[in-house]
Protein backbone atom coordinates (compact mmCIF):
# COMPACT_ATOMS: atom_id res chain seq x y z
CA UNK A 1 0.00 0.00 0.00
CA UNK A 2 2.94 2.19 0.89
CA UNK A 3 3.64 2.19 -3.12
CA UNK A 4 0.11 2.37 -4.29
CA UNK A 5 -0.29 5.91 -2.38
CA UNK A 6 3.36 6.99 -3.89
CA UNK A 7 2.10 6.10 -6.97
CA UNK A 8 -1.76 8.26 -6.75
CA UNK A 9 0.11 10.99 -5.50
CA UNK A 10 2.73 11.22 -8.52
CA UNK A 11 -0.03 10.59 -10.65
CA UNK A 12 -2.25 13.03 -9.99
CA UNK A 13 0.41 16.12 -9.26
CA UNK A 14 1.48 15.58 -13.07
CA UNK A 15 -1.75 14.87 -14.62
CA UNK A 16 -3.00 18.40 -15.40
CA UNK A 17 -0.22 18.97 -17.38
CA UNK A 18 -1.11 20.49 -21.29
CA UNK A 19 -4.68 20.60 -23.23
CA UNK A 20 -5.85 18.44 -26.45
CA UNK A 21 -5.74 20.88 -29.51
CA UNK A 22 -7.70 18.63 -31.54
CA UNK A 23 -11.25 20.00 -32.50
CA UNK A 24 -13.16 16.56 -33.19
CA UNK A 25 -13.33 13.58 -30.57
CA UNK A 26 -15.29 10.20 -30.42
CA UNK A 27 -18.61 10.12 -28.22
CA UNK A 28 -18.38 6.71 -26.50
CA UNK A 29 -15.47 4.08 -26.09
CA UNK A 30 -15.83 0.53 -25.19
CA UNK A 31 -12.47 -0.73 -23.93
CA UNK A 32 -11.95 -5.32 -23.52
CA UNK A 33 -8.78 -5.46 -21.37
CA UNK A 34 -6.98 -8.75 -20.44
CA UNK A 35 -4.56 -8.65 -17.31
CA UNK A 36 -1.90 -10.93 -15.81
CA UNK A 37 -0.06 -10.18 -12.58
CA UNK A 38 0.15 -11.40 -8.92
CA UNK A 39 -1.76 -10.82 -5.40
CA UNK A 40 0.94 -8.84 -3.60
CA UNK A 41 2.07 -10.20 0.02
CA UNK A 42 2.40 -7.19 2.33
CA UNK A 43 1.86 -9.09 5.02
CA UNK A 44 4.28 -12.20 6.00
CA UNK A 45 0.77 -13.72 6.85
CA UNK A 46 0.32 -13.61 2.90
CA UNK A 47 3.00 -15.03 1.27
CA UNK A 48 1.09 -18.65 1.09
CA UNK A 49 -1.45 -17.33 -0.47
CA UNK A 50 0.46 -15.47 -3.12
CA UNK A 51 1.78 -18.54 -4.86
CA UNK A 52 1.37 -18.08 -9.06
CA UNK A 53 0.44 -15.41 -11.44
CA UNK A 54 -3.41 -15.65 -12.64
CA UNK A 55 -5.25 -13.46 -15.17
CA UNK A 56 -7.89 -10.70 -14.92
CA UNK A 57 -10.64 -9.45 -17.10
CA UNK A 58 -12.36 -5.92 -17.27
CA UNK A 59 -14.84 -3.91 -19.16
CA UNK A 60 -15.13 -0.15 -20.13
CA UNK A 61 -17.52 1.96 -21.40
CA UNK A 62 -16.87 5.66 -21.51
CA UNK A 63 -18.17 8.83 -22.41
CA UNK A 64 -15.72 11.71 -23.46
CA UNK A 65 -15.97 14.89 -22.34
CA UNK A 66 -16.91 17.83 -24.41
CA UNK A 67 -15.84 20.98 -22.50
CA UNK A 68 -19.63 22.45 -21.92
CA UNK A 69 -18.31 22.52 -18.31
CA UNK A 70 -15.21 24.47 -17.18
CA UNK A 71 -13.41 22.04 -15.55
CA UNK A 72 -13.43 19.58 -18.75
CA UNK A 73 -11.08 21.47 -20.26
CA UNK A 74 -9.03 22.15 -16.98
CA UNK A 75 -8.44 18.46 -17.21
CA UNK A 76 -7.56 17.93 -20.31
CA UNK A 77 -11.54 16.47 -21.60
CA UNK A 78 -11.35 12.95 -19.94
CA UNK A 79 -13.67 10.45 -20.29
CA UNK A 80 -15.63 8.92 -17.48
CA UNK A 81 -17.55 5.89 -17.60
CA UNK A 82 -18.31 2.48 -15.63
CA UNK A 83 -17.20 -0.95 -15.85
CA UNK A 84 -17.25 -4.73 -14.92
CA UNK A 85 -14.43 -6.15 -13.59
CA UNK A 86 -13.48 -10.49 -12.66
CA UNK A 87 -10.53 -12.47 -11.76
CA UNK A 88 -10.51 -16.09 -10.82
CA UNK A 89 -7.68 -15.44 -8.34
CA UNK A 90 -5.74 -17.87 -7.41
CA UNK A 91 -7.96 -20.73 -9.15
CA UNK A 92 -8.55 -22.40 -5.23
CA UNK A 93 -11.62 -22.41 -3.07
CA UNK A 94 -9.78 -20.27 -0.09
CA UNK A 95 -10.03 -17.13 -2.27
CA UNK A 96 -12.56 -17.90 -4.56
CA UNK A 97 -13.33 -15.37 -7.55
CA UNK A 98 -13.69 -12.02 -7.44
CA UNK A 99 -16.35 -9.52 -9.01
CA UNK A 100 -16.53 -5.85 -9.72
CA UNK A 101 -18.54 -3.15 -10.75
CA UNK A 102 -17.27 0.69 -10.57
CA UNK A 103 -17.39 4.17 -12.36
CA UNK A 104 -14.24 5.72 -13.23
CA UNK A 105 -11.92 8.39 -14.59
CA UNK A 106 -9.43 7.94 -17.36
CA UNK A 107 -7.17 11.57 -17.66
CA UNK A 108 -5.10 11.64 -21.28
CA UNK A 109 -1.13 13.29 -20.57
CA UNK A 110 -0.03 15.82 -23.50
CA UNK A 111 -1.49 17.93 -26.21
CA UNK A 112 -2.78 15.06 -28.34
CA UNK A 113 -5.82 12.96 -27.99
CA UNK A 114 -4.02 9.73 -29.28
CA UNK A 115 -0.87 8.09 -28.44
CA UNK A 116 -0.56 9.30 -25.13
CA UNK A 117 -0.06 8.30 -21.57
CA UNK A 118 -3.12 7.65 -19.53
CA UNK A 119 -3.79 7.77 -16.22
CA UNK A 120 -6.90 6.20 -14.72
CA UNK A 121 -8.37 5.00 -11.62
CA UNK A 122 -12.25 4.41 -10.18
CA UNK A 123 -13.78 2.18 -7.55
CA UNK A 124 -17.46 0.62 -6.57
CA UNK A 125 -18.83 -2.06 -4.67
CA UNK A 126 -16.68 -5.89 -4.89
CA UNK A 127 -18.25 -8.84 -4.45
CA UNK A 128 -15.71 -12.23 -3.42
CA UNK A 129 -17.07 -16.01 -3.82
CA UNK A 130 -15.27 -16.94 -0.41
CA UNK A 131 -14.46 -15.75 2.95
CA UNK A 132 -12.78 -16.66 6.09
CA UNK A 133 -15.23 -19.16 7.76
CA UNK A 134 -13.02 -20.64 11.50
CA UNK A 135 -14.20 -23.70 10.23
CA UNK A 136 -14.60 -24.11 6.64
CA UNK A 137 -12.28 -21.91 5.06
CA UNK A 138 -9.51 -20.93 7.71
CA UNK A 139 -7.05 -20.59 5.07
CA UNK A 140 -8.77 -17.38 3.52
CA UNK A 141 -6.85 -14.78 6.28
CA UNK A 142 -6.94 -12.11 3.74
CA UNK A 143 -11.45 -10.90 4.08
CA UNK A 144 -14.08 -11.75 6.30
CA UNK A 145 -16.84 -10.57 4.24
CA UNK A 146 -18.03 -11.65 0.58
CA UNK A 147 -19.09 -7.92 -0.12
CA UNK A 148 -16.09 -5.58 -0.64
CA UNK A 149 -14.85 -2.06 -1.90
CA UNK A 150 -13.04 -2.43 -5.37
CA UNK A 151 -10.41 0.32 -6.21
CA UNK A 152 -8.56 0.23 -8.71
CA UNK A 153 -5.32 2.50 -10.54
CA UNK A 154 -3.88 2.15 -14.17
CA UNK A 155 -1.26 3.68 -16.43
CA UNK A 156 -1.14 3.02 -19.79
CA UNK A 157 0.37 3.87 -23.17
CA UNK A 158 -2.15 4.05 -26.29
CA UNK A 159 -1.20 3.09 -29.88
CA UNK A 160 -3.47 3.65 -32.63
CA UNK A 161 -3.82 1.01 -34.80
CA UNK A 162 -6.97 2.44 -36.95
CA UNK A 163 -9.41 5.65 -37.29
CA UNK A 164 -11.84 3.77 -34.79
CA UNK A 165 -9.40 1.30 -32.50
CA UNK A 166 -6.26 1.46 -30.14
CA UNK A 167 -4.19 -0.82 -28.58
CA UNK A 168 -3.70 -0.16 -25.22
CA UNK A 169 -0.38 -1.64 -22.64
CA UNK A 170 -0.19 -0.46 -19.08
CA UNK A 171 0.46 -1.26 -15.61
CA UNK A 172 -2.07 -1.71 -12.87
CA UNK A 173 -2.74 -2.12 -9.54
CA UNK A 174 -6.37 -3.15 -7.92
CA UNK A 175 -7.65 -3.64 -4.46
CA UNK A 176 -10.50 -5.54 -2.26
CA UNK A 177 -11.53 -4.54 1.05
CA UNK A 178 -14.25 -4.43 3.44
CA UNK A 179 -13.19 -1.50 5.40
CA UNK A 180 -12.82 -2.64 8.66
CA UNK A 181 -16.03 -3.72 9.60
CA UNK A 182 -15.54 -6.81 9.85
CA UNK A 183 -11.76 -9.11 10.39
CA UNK A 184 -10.02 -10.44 8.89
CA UNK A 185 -9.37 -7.50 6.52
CA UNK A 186 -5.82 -7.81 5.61
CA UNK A 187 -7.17 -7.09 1.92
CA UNK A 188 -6.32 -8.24 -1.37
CA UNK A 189 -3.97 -6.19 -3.50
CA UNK A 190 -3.38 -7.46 -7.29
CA UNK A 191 -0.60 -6.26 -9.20
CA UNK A 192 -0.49 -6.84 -12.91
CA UNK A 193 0.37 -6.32 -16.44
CA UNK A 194 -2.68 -5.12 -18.94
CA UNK A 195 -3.27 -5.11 -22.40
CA UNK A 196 -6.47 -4.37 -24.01
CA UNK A 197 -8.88 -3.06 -26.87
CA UNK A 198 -10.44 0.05 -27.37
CA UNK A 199 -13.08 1.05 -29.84
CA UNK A 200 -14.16 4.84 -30.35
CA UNK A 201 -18.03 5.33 -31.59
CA UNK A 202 -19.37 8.16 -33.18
CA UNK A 203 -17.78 11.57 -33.46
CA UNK A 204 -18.48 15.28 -31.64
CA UNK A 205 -17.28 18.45 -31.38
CA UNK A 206 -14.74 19.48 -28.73
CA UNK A 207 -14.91 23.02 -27.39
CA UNK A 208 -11.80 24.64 -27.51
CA UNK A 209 -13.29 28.08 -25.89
CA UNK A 210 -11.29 30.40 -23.83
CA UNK A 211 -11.70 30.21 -19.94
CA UNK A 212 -12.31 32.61 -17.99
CA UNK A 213 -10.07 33.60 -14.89
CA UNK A 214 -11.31 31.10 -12.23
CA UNK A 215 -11.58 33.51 -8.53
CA UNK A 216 -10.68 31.56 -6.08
CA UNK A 217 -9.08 32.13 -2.51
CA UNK A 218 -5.70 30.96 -1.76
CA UNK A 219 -6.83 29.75 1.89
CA UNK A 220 -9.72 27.41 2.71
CA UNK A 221 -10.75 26.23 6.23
CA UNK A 222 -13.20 23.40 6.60
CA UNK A 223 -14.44 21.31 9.52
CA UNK A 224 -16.14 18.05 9.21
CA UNK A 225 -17.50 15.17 11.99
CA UNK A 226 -17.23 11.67 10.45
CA UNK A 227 -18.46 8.78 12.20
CA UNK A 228 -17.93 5.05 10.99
CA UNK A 229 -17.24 0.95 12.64
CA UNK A 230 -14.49 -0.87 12.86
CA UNK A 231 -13.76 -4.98 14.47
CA UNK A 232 -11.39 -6.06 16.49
CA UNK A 233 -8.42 -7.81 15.61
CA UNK A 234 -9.20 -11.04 17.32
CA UNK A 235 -12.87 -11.80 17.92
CA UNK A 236 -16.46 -10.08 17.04
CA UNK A 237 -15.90 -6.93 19.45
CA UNK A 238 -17.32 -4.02 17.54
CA UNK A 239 -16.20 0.16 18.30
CA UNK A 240 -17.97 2.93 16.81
CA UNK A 241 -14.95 5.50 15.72
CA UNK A 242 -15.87 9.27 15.71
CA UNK A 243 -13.54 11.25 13.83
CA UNK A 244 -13.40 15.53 14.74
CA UNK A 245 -11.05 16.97 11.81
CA UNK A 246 -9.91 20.65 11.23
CA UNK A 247 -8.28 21.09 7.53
CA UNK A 248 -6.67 23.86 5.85
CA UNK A 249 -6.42 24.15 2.44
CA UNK A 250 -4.46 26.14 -0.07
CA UNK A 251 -4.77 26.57 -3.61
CA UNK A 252 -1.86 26.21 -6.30
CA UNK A 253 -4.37 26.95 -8.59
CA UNK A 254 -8.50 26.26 -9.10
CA UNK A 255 -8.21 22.53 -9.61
CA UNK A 256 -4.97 21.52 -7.33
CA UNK A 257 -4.81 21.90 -3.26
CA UNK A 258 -2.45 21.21 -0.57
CA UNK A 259 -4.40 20.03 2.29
CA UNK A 260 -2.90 19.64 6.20
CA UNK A 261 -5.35 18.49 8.25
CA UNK A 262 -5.25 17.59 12.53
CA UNK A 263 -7.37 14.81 13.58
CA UNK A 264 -9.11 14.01 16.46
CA UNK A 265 -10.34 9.69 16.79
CA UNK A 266 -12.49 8.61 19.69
CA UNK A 267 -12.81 4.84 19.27
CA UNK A 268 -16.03 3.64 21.42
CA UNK A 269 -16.41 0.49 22.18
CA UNK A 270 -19.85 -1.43 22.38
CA UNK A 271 -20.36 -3.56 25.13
CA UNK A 272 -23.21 -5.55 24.09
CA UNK A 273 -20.73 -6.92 21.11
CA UNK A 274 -18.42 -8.89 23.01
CA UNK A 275 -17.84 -12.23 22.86
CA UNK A 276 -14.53 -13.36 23.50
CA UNK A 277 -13.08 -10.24 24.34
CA UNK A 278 -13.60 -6.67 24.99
CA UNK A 279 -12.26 -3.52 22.42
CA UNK A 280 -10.87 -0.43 24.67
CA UNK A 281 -11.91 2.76 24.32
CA UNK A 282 -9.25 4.31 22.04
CA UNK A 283 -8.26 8.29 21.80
CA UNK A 284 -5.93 9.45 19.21
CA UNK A 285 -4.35 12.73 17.76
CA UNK A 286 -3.21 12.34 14.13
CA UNK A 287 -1.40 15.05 12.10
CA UNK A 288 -1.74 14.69 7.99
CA UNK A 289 -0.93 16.53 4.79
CA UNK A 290 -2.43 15.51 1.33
CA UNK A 291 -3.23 16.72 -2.14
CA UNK A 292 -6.86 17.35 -3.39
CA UNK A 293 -8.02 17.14 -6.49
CA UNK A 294 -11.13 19.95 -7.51
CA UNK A 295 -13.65 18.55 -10.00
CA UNK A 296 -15.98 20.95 -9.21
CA UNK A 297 -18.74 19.25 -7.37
CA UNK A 298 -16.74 15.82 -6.75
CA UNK A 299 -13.14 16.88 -5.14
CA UNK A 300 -10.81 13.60 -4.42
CA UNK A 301 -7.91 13.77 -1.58
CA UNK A 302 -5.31 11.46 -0.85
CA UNK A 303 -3.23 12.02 3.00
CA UNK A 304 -0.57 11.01 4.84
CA UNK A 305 -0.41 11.39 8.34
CA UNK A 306 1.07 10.12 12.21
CA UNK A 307 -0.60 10.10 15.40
CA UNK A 308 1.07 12.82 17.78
CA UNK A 309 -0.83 10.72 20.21
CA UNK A 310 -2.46 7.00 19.97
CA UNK A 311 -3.25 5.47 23.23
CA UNK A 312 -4.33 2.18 20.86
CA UNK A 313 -2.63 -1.51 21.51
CA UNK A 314 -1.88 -1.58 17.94
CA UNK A 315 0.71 0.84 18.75
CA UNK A 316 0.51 2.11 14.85
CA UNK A 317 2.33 5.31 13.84
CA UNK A 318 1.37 6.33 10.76
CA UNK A 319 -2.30 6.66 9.15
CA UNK A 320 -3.34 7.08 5.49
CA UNK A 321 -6.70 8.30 3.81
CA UNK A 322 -8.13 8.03 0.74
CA UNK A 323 -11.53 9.96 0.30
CA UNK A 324 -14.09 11.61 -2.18
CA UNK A 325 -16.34 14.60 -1.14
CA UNK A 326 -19.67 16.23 -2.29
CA UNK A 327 -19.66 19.94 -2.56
CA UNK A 328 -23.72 19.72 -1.77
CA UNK A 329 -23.41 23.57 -1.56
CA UNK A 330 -20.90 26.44 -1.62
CA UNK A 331 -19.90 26.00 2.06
CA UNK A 332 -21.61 22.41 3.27
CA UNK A 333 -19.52 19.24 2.84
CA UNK A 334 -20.77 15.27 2.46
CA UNK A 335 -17.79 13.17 3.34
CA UNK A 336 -16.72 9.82 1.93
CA UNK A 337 -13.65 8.37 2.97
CA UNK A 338 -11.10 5.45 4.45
CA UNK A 339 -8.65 5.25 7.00
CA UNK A 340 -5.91 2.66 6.76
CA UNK A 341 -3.01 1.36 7.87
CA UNK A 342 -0.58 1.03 4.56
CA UNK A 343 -2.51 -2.20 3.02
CA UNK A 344 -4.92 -2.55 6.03
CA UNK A 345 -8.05 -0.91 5.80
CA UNK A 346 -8.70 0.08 9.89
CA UNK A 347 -12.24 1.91 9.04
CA UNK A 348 -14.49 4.16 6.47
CA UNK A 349 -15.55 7.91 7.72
CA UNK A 350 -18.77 8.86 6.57
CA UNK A 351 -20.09 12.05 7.59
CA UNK A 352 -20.64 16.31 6.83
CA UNK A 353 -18.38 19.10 7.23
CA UNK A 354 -18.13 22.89 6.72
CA UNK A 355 -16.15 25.29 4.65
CA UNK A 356 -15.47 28.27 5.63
């Protein structure tokens, strides 16, 4: 996980970089790509599991953008869209197949349409065919739950091989989790090598119009109360985790933001969930900075961060999040996002916030 969050961040610092010149575009896409890679060990507990390379299979279908809003020029017009994805794993009954649906974005590098880097992530709900059962399947440590969150990150190189069709080759990296709500969630992280299709239908117009000075202010404050659930390590003790966070925000320019952020976590445990053991109460004070990317409405933000004080048993030092947020209105926030531990998920934070 520690090189999956290097990887977003590098990503998305260079991907604003340049704007197509080209005045006509293709509507939709439909994109067949075949993978082959590995399910990464980043736990020691792992490395039985991860024992060949096995292939994956996903589906695209995409909708460029046209530039009747602002920001689709800002980034370059890239196409969003949904998908399907599958992979039979390791071809055993501990891990069983796994199942994806998700929406994502797909950013072109350069000045040109075609034959250009892409960068291109998205996530949605996963669904695995096994679990970890104490006594059926005791060898699946890595989930405890058959529904899951899918994300997913690519970068690829397209080659045009005709008016209507590229080829494209890239390098991937995909992820299962349940978020913490239920253990095990050590997670499953696929690495792998891609090659696929894609077919462009139909044609449109892109607009190439001049935009306007964005006004924006260089500071941004925001508060926001999250509240989510997280298991224990061991047994079926269950904590509710409150999460009070102050964030400052400045802007390198309308669509890019450094974020620093201080945390407040109040882990509460629920008595009437034990069973074989008891959760404590947990306080912590974590200090983060991040990157946030402004789509208007939809803003993304990716942070790093270490607990100036953790009075947890896991005795963890660092924290990361990953998160998307919903500008409802000019000032109030909806917040969507998940709190791990490099490749261990430790809990989602769903709640509202304020900017200011």
């Amino acid at each position: 996980m520690r090189s999956l969050f290097t990887f977003i961040l590098s990503l998305i610092i260079f991907s604003f970089s340049g704007f197509s010149q080209e005045k006509e575009s293709y509507t939709y896409s439909v994109t067949g790509q075949s993978e082959y890679g590995y399910l990464i060990s980043h736990h020691s507990e792992m490395h039985r599991l991860s024992v060949r390379y096995f292939p994956s299979f996903r589906l695209f279908v995409g909708h460029k953008t046209t530039g009747k809003k602002e920001w689709h020029q800002e980034a370059n017009f890239p196409e969003l869209g949904v998908g399907a994805f599958f992979s039979p794993l390791m071809y055993n009954q501990q891990l069983g197949q796994a199942y994806a649906i998700f929406g994502y974005f797909d950013k072109v590098y350069g000045k040109k349409e075609r034959n250009n880097f892409h960068f291109r992530f998205g996530f949605g709900p996963g669904f695995l065919s096994s679990k970890f059962d104490a006594e059926t399947n005791n060898q699946n440590i890595a989930i405890g739950t058959n529904v899951n969150f899918f994300f997913f990150i690519d970068l690829q190189k397209e080659f045009k091989i005709s008016k209507a069709m590229d080829i494209k080759l890239g390098l991937g990296m995909s992820h299962f989790s349940n978020t913490g709500v239920q253990k095990p969630n050590l997670g499953i992280n696929l690495a792998s090598l891609q090659v696929g299709i894609k077919y462009r239908i139909g044609e449109q117009t892109i607009d190439l119009k001049t935009l306007p000075t964005r006004e924006y202010k260089k500071w941004r404050n925001e508060v926001l109360l999250n509240f989510g659930r997280r298991q224990s390590e061991v047994a079926k003790a269950v904590a509710t985790v409150i999460n009070a966070r102050y964030q400052a925000l400045y802007s390198l320019n309308f669509r890019s933001k450094l974020v620093g952020s201080v945390d407040l976590f109040f882990d509460i445990s629920d008595p009437t969930q034990y069973e074989f053991e008891e959760i404590s109460n947990v306080f912590q004070v974590g200090i983060a900075a991040g990157y946030l990317l402004n789509l208007e409405q939809i803003q993304f933000m990716l942070e790093w961060g270490f607990y100036a004080y953790n009075n947890s048993n896991d005795n963890d030092t660092y924290y990361h999040r990953l998160g998307c947020m919903w500008m409802a209105s000019e000032h109030l926030i909806v917040n969507l996002s998940l709190r791990t531990v490099w490749a261990r998920a430790r809990n989602v934070e769903l709640g509202i916030g304020w900017r200011f």
